[in-house]
N, C-alpha and C. Protein backbone atom coordinates (compact mmCIF):
# COMPACT_ATOMS: atom_id res chain seq x y z
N UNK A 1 36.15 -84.99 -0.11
CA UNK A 1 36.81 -84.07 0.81
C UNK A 1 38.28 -84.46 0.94
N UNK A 2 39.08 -83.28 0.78
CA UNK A 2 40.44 -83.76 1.01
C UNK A 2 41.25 -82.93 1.95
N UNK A 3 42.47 -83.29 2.54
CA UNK A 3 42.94 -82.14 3.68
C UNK A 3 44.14 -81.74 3.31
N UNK A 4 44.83 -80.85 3.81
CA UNK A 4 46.35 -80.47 3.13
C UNK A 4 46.90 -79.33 4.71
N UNK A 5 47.77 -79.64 4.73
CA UNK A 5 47.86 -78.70 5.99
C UNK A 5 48.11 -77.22 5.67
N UNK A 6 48.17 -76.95 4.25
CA UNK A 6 48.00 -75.59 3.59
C UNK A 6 47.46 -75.65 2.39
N UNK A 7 46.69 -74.72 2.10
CA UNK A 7 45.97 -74.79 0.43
C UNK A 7 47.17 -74.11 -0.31
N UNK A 8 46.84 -74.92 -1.64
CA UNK A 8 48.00 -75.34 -2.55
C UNK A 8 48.13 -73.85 -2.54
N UNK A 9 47.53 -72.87 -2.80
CA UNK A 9 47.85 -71.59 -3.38
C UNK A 9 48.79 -70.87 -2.60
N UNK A 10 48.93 -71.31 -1.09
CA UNK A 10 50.23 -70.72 0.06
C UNK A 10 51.23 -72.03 -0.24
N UNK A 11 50.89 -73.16 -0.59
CA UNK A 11 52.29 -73.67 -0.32
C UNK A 11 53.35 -73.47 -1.25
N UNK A 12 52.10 -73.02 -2.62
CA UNK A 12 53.24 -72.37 -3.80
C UNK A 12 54.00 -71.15 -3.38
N UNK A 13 53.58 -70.16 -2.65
CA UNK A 13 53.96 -69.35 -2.66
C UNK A 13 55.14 -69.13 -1.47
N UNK A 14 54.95 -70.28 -0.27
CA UNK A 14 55.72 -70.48 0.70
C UNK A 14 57.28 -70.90 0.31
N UNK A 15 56.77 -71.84 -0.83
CA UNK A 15 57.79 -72.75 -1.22
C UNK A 15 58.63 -72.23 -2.36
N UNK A 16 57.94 -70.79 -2.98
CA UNK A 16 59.00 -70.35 -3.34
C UNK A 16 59.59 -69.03 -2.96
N UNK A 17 59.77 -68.72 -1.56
CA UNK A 17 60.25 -68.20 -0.59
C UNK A 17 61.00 -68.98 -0.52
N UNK A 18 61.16 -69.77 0.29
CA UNK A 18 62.14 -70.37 1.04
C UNK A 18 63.11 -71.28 -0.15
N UNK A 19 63.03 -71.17 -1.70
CA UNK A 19 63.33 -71.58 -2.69
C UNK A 19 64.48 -70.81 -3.47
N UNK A 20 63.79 -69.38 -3.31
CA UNK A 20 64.21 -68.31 -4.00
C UNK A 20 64.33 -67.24 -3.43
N UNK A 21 64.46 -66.81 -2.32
CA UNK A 21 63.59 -65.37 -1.74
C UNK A 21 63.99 -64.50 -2.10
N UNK A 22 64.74 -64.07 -2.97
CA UNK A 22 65.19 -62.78 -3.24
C UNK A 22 64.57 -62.84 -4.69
N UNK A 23 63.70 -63.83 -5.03
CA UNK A 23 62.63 -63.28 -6.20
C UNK A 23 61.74 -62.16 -6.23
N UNK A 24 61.70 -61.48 -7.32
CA UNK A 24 60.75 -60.19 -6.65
C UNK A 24 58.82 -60.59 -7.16
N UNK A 25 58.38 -60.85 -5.93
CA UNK A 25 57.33 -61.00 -5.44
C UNK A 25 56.30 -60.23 -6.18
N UNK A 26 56.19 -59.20 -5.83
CA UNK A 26 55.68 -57.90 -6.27
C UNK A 26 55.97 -56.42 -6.33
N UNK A 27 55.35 -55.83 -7.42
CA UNK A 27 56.01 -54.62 -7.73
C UNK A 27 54.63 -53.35 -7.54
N UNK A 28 54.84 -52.49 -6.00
CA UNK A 28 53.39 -52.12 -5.93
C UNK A 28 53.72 -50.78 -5.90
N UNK A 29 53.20 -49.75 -6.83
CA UNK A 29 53.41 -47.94 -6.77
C UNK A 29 55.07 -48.18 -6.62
N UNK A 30 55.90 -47.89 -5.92
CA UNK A 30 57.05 -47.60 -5.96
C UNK A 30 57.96 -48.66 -5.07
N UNK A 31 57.37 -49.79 -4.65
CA UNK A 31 58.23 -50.64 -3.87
C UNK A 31 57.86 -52.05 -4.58
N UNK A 32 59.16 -52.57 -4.36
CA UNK A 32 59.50 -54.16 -4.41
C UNK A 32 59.57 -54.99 -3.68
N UNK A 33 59.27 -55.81 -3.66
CA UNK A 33 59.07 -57.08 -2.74
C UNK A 33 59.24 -58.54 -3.16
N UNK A 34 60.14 -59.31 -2.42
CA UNK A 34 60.69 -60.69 -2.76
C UNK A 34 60.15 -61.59 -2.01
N UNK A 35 59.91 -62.52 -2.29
CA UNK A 35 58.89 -63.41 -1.88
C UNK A 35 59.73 -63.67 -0.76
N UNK A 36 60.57 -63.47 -0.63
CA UNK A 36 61.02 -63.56 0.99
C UNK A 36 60.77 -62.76 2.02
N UNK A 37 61.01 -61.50 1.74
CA UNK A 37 60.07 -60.58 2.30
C UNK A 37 58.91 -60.46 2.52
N UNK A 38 58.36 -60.86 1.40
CA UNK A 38 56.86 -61.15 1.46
C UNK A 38 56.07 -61.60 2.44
N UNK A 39 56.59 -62.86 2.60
CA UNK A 39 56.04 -64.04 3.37
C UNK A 39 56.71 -63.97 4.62
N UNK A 40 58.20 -63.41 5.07
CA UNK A 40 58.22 -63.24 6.13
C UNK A 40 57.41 -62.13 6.95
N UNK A 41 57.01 -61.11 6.44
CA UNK A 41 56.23 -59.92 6.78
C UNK A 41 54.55 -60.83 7.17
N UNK A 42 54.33 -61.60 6.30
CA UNK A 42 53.00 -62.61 6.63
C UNK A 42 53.32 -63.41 7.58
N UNK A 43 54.35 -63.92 7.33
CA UNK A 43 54.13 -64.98 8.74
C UNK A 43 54.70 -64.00 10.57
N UNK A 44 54.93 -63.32 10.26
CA UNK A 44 55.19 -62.41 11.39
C UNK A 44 53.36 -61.71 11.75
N UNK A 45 52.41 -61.42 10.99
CA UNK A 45 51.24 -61.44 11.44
C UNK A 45 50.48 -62.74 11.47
N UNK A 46 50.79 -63.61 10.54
CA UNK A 46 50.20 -65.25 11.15
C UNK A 46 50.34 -65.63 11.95
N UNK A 47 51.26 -65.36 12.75
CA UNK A 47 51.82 -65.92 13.90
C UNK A 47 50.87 -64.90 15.37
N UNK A 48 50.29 -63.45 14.87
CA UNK A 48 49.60 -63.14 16.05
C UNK A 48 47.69 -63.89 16.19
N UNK A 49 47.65 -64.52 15.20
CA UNK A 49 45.73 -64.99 15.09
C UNK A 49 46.27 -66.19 15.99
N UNK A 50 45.11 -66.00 16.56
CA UNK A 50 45.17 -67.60 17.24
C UNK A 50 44.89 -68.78 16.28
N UNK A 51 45.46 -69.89 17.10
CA UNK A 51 45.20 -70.79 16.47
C UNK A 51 43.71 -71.98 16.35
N UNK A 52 43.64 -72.14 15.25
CA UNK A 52 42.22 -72.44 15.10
C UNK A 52 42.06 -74.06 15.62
N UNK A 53 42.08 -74.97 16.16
CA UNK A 53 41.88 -76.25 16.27
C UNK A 53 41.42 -77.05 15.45
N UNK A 54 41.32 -78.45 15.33
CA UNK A 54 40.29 -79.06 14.00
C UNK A 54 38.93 -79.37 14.62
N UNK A 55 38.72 -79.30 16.06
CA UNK A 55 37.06 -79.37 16.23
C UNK A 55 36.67 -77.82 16.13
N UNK A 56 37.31 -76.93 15.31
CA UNK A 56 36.78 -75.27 15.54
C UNK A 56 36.37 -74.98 14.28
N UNK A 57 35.32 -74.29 13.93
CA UNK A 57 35.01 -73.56 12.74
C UNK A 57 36.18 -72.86 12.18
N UNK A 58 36.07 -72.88 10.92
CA UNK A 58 37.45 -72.31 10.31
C UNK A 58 37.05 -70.62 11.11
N UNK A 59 38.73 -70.03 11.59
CA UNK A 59 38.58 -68.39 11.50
C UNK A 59 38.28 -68.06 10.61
N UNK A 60 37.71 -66.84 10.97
CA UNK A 60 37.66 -65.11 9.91
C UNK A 60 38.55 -64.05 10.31
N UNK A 61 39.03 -63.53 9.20
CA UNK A 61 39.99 -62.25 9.92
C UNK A 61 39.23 -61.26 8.84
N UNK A 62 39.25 -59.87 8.79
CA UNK A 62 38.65 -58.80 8.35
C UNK A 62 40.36 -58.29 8.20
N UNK A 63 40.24 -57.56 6.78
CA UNK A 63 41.60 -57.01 6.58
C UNK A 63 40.71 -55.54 5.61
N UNK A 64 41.48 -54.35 6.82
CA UNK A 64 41.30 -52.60 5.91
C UNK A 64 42.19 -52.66 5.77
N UNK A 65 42.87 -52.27 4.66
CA UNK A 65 44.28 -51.48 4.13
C UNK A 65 44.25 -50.86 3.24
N UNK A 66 45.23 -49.97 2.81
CA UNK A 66 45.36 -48.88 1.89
C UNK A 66 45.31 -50.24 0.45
N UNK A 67 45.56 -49.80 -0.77
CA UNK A 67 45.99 -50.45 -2.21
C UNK A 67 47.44 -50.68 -2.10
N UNK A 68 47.70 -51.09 -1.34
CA UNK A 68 49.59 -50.76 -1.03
C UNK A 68 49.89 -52.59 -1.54
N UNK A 69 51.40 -53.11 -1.09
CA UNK A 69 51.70 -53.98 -0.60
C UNK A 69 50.81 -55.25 0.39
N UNK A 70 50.75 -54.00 1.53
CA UNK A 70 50.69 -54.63 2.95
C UNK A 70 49.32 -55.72 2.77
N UNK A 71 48.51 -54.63 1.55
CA UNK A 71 47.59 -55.78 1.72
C UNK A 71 47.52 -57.07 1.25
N UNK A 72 48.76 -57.44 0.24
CA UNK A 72 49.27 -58.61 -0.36
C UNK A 72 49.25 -59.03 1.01
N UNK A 73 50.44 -58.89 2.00
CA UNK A 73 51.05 -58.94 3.04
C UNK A 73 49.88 -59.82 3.77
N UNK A 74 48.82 -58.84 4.32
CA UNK A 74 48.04 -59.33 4.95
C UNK A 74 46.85 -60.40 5.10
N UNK A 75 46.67 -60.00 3.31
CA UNK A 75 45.46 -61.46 3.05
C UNK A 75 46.49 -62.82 3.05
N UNK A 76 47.48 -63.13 2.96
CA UNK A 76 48.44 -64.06 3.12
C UNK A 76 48.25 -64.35 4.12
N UNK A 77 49.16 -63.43 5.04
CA UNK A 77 49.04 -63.64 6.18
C UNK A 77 47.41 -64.66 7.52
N UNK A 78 46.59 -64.15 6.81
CA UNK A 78 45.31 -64.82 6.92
C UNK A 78 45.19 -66.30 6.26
N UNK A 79 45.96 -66.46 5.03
CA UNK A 79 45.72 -67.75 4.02
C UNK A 79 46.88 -68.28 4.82
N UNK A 80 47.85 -68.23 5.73
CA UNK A 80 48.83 -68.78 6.25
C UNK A 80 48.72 -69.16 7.58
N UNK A 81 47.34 -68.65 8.11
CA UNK A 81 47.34 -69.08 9.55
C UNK A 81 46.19 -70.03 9.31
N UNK A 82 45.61 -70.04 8.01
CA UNK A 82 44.30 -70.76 8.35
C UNK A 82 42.77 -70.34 8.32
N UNK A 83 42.91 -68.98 8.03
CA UNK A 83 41.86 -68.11 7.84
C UNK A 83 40.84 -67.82 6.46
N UNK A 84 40.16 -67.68 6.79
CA UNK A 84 39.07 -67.03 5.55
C UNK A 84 39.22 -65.29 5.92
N UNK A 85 39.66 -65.01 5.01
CA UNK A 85 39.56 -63.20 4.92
C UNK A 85 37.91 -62.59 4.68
N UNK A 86 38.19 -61.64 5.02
CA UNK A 86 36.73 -60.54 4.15
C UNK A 86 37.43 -59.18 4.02
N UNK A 87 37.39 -58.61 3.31
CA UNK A 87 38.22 -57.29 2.84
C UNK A 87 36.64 -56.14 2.88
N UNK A 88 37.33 -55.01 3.48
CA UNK A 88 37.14 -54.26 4.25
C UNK A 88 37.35 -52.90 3.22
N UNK A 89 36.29 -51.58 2.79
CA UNK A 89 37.04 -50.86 2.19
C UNK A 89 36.55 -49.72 2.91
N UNK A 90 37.60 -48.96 3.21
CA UNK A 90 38.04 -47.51 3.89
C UNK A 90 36.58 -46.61 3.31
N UNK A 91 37.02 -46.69 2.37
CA UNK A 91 35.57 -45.40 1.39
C UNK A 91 34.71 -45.59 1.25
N UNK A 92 34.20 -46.74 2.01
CA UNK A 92 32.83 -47.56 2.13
C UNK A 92 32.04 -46.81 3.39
N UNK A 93 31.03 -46.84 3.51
CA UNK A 93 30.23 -45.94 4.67
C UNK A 93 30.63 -46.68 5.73
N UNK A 94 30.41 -46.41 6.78
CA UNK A 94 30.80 -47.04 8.45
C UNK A 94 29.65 -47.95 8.24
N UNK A 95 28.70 -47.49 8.63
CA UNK A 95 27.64 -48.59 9.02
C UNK A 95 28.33 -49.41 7.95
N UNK A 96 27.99 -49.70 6.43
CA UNK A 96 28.12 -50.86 6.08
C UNK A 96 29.11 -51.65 5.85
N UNK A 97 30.30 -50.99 6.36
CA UNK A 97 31.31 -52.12 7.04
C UNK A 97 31.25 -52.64 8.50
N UNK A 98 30.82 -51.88 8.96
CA UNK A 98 30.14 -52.30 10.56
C UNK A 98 28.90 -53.64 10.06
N UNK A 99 28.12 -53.43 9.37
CA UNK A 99 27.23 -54.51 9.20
C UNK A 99 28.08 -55.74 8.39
N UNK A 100 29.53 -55.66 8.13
CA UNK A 100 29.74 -56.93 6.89
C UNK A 100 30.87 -57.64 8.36
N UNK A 101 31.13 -56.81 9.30
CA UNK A 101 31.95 -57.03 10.10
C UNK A 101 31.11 -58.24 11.44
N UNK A 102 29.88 -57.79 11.59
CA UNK A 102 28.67 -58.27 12.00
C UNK A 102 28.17 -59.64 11.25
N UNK A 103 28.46 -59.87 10.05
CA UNK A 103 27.34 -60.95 9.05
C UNK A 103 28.54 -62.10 8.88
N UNK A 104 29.52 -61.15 9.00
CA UNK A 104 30.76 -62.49 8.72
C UNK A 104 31.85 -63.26 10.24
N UNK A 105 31.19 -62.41 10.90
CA UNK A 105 31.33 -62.63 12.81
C UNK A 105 32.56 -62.48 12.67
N UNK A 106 33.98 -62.01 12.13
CA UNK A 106 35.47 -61.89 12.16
C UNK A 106 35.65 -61.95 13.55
N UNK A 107 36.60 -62.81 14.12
CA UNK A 107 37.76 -62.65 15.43
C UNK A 107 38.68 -61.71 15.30
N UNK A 108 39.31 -61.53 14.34
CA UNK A 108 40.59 -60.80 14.29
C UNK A 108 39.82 -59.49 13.22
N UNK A 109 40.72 -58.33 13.29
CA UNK A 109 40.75 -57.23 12.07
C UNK A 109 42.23 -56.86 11.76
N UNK A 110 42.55 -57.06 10.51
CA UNK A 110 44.39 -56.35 10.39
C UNK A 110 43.85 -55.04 9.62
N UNK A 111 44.71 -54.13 10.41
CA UNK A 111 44.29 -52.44 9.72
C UNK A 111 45.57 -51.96 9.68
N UNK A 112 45.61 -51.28 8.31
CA UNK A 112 46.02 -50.77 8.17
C UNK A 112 47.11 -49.03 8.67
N UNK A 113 47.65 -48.78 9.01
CA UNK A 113 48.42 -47.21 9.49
C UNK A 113 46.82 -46.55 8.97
N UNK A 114 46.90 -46.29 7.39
CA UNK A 114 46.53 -45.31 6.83
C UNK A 114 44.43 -45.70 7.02
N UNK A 115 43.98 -46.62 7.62
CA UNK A 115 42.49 -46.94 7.78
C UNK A 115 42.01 -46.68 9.18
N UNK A 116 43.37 -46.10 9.78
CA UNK A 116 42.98 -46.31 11.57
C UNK A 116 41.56 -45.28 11.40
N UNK A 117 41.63 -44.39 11.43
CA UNK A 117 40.86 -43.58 11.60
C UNK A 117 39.62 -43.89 11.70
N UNK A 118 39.51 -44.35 10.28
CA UNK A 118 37.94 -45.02 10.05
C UNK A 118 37.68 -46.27 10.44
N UNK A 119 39.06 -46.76 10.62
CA UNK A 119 38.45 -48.01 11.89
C UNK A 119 37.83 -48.06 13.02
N UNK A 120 38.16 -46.94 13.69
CA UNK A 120 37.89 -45.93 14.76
C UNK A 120 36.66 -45.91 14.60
N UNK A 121 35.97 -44.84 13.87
CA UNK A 121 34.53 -44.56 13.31
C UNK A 121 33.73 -45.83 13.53
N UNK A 122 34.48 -46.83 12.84
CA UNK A 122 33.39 -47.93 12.31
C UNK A 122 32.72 -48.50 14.27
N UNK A 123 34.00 -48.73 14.71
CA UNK A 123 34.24 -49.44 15.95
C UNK A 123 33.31 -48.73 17.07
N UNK A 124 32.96 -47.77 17.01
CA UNK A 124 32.36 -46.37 17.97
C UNK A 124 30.87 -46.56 17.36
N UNK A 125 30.50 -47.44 16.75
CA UNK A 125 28.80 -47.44 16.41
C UNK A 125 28.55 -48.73 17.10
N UNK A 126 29.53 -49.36 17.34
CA UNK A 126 29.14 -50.77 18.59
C UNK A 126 30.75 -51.30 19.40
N UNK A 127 30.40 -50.94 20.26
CA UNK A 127 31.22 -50.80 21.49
C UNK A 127 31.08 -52.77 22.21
N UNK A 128 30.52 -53.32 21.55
CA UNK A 128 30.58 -54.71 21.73
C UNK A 128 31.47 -55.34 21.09
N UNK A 129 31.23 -55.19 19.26
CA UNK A 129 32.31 -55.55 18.69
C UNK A 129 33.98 -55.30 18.84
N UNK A 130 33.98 -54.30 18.98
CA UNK A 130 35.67 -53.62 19.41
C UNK A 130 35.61 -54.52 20.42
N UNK A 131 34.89 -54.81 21.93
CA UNK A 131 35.43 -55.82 22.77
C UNK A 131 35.78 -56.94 22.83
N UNK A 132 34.89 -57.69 21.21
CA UNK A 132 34.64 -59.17 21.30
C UNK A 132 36.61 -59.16 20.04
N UNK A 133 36.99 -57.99 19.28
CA UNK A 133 37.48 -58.36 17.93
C UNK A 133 38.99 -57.81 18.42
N UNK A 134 39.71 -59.04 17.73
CA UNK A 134 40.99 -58.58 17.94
C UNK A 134 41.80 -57.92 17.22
N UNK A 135 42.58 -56.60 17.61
CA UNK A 135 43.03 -55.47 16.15
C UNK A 135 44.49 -55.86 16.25
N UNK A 136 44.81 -56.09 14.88
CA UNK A 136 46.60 -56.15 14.45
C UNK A 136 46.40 -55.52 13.90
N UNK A 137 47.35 -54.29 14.02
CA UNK A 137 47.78 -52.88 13.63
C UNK A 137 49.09 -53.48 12.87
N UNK A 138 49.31 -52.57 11.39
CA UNK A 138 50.55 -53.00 10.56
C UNK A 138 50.28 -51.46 9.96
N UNK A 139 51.59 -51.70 9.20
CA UNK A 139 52.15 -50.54 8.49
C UNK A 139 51.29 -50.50 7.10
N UNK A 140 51.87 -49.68 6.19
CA UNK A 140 51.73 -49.38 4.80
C UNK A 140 52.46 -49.81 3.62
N UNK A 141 53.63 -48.97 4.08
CA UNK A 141 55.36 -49.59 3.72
C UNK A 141 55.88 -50.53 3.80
N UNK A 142 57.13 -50.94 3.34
CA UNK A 142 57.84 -52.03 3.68
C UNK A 142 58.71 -51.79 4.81
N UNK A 143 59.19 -50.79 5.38
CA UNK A 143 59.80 -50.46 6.18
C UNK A 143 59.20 -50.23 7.52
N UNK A 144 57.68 -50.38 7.43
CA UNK A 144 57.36 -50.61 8.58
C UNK A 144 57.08 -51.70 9.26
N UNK A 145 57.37 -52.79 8.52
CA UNK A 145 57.29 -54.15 8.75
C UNK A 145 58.10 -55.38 9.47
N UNK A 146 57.95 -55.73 10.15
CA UNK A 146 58.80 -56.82 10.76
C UNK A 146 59.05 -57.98 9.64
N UNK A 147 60.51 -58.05 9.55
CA UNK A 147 60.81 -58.70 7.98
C UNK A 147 62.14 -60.11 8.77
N UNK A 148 61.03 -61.23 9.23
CA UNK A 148 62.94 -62.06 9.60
C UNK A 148 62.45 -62.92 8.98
N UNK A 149 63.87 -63.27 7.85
CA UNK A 149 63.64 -64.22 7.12
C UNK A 149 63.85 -65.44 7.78
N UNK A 150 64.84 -65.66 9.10
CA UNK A 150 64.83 -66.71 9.74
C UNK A 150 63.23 -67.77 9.56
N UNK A 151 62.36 -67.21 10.03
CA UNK A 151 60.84 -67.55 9.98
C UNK A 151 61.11 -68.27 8.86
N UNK A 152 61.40 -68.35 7.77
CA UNK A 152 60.87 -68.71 6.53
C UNK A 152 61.41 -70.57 6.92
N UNK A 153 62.14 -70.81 7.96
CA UNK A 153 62.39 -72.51 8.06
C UNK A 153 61.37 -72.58 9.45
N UNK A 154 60.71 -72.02 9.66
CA UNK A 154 60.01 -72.41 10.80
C UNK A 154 59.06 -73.12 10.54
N UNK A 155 58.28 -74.31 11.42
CA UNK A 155 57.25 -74.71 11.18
C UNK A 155 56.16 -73.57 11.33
N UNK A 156 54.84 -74.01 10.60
CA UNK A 156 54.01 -72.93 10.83
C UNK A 156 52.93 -73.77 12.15
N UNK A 157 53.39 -74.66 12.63
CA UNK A 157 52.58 -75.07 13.39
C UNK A 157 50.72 -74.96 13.40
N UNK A 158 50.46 -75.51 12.19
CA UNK A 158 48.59 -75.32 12.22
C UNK A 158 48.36 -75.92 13.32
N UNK A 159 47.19 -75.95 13.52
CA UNK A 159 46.43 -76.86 14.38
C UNK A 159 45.08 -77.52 13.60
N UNK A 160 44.99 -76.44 12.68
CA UNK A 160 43.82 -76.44 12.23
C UNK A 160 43.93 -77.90 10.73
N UNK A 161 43.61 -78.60 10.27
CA UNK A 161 43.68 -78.98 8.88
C UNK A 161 42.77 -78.39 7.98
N UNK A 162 43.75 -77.77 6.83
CA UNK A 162 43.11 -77.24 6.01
C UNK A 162 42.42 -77.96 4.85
N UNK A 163 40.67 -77.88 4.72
CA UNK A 163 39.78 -78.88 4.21
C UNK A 163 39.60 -77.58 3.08
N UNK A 164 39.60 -78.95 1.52
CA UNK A 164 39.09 -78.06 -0.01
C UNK A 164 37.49 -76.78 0.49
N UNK A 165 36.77 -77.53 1.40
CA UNK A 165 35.89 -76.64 1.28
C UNK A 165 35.77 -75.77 2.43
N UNK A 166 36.97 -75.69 3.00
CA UNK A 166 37.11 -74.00 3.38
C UNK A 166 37.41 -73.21 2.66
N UNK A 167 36.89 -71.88 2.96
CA UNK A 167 37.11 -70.61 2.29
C UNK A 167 38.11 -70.20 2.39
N UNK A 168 38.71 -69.60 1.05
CA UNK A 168 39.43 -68.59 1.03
C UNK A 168 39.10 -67.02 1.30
N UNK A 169 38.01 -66.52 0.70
CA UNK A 169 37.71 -65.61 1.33
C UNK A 169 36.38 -65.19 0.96
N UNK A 170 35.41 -64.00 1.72
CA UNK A 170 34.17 -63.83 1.65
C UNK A 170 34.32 -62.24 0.78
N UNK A 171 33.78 -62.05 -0.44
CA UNK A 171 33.17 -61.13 -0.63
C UNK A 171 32.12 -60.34 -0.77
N UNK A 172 31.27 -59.10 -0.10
CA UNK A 172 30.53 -58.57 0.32
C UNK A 172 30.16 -57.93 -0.85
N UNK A 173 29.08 -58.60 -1.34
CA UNK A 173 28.78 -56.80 -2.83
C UNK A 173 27.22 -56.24 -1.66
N UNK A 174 26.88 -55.16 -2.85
CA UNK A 174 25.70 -54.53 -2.18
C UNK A 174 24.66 -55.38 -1.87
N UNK A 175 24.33 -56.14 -3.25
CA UNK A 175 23.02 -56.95 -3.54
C UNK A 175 21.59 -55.93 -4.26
N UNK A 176 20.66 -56.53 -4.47
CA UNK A 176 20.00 -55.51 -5.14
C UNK A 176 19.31 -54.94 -4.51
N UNK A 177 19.15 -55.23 -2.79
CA UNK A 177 18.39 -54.26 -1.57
C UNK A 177 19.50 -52.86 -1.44
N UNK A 178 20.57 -53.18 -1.43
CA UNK A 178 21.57 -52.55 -0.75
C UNK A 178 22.07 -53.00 0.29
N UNK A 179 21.73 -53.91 1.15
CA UNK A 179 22.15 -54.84 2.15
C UNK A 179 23.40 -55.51 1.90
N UNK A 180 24.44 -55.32 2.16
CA UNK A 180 25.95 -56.47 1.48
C UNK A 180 25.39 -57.82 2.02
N UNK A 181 25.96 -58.61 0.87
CA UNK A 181 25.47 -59.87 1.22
C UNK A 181 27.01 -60.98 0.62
N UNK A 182 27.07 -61.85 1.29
CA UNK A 182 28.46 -62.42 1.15
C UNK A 182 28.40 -63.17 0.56
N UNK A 183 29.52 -63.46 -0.73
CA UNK A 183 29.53 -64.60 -1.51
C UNK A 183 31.04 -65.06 -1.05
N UNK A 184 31.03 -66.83 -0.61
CA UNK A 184 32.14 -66.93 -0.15
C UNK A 184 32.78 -67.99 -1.14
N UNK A 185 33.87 -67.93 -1.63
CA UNK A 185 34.93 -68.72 -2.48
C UNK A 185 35.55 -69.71 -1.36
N UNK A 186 35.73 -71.14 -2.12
CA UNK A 186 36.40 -72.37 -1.43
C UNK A 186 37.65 -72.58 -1.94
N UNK A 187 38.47 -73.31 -1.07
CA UNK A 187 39.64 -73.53 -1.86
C UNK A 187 39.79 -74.01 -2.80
N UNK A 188 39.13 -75.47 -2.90
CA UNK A 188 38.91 -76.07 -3.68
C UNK A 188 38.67 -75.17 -5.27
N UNK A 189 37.58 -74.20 -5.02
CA UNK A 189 37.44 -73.27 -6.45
C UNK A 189 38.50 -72.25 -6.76
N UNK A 190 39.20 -72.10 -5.91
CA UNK A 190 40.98 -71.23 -6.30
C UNK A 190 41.76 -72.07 -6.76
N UNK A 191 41.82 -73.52 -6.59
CA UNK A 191 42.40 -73.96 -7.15
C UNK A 191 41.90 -74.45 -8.49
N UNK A 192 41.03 -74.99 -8.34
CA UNK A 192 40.43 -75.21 -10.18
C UNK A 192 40.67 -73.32 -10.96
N UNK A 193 40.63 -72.44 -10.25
CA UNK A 193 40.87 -71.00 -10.81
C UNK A 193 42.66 -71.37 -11.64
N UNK A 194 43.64 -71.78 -10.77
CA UNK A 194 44.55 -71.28 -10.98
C UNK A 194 45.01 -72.50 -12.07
N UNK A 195 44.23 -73.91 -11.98
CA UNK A 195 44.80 -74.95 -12.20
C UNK A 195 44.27 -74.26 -14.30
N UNK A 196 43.39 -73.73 -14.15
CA UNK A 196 42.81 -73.05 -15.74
C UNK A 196 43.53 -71.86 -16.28
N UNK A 197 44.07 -71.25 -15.21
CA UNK A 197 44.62 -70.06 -15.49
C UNK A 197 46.28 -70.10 -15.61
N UNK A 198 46.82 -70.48 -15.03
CA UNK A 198 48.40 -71.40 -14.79
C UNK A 198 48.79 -71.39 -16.05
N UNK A 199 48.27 -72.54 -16.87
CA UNK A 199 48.98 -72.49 -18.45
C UNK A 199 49.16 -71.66 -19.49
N UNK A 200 47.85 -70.80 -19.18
CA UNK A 200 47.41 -69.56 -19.92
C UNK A 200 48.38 -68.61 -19.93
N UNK A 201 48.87 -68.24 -18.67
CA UNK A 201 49.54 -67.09 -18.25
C UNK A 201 51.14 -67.49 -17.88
N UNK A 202 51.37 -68.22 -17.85
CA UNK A 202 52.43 -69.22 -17.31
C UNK A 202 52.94 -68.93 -16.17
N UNK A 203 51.98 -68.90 -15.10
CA UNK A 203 52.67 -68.59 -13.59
C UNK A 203 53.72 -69.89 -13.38
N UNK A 204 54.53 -69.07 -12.82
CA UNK A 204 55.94 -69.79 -12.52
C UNK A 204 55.74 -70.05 -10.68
């Protein structure tokens, strides 16, 4: 077991923000994005999850969003506060995002502008969850985003230490009942991912 106060896969990406930021990050449908932007737009929602402690079970955050950006934006944003994500899809029936929302107990949900709706839907089949879950509402665009690069010298203040065998994130397939059932990825295995994949591809 080893600890890091961020898994390697954000501190690469932190560090080359605050390195480079006017690198372009990503290139999604018709907008650009520099890892300065990037990550300031993430750490402006990292900064609303609470903070997790080290006697606390790692968080969960649940992220709906369109195929845009934001959702770069947002699963970051989750890998930057300390979180295990579960991704959430719009065109998926209510109940069975209501049931993956249920199996993976999420604190937080980041939704999307363009998912409200059916967030709505999902939320109106249990009137417990909406009370117990906390909603960060974000944009689509880049322009709807709170973008200060100041942030990018800030401490991120964890609380939490981040251990190899926390998750990065949970994915939900059907299974062969139809029941979603969660397979969850560790850090530890993103990084043996990238440490194989890195040379191959030559991520910079």
């Amino acid at each position: 077991m080893t600890e890091n106060s961020l898994n390697r896969f954000s501190e690469r990406v932190l560090e080359a923000a605050r390195s480079d930021p006017d690198r372009i990050a990503l290139v999604v449908n018709d907008e650009s994005w520099s890892y300065g932007d990037l990550v300031s737009a993430a750490l402006h929602i990292a900064r609303q999850l609470p903070d997790v402690p080290d006697d606390a079970p790692q968080g969960v955050v649940a992220i709906m969003v369109d195929r845009r950006a934001s959702a770069y934006v947002a699963l970051f944003a989750a890998r930057l506060a300390g979180y295990a994500y579960v991704p959430l899809n719009a065109n998926h029936p209510c109940p069975r995002n209501l049931k993956i929302l249920q199996s993976c107990a999420a604190q937080s949900l980041i939704c999307g502008s363009g998912a409200s709706e059916v967030l709505q839907s999902i939320l109106e089949l249990s009137p417990e969850i909406e009370q117990s879950l906390q909603l960060i509402n974000i944009g689509e665009r880049k322009a709807e985003f709170e973008i200060e690069r100041s942030l990018l010298s800030h401490d991120l203040g964890l609380q939490r230490v981040v251990l190899d065998e926390d998750l990065v994130y949970i994915l939900f397939t059907s299974g062969s009942t139809g029941e979603p059932k969660g397979v969850p990825i560790q850090n530890a295995q993103l990084d043996s991912f990238l440490d194989a994949v890195g040379p191959i591809v030559d991520v910079q």
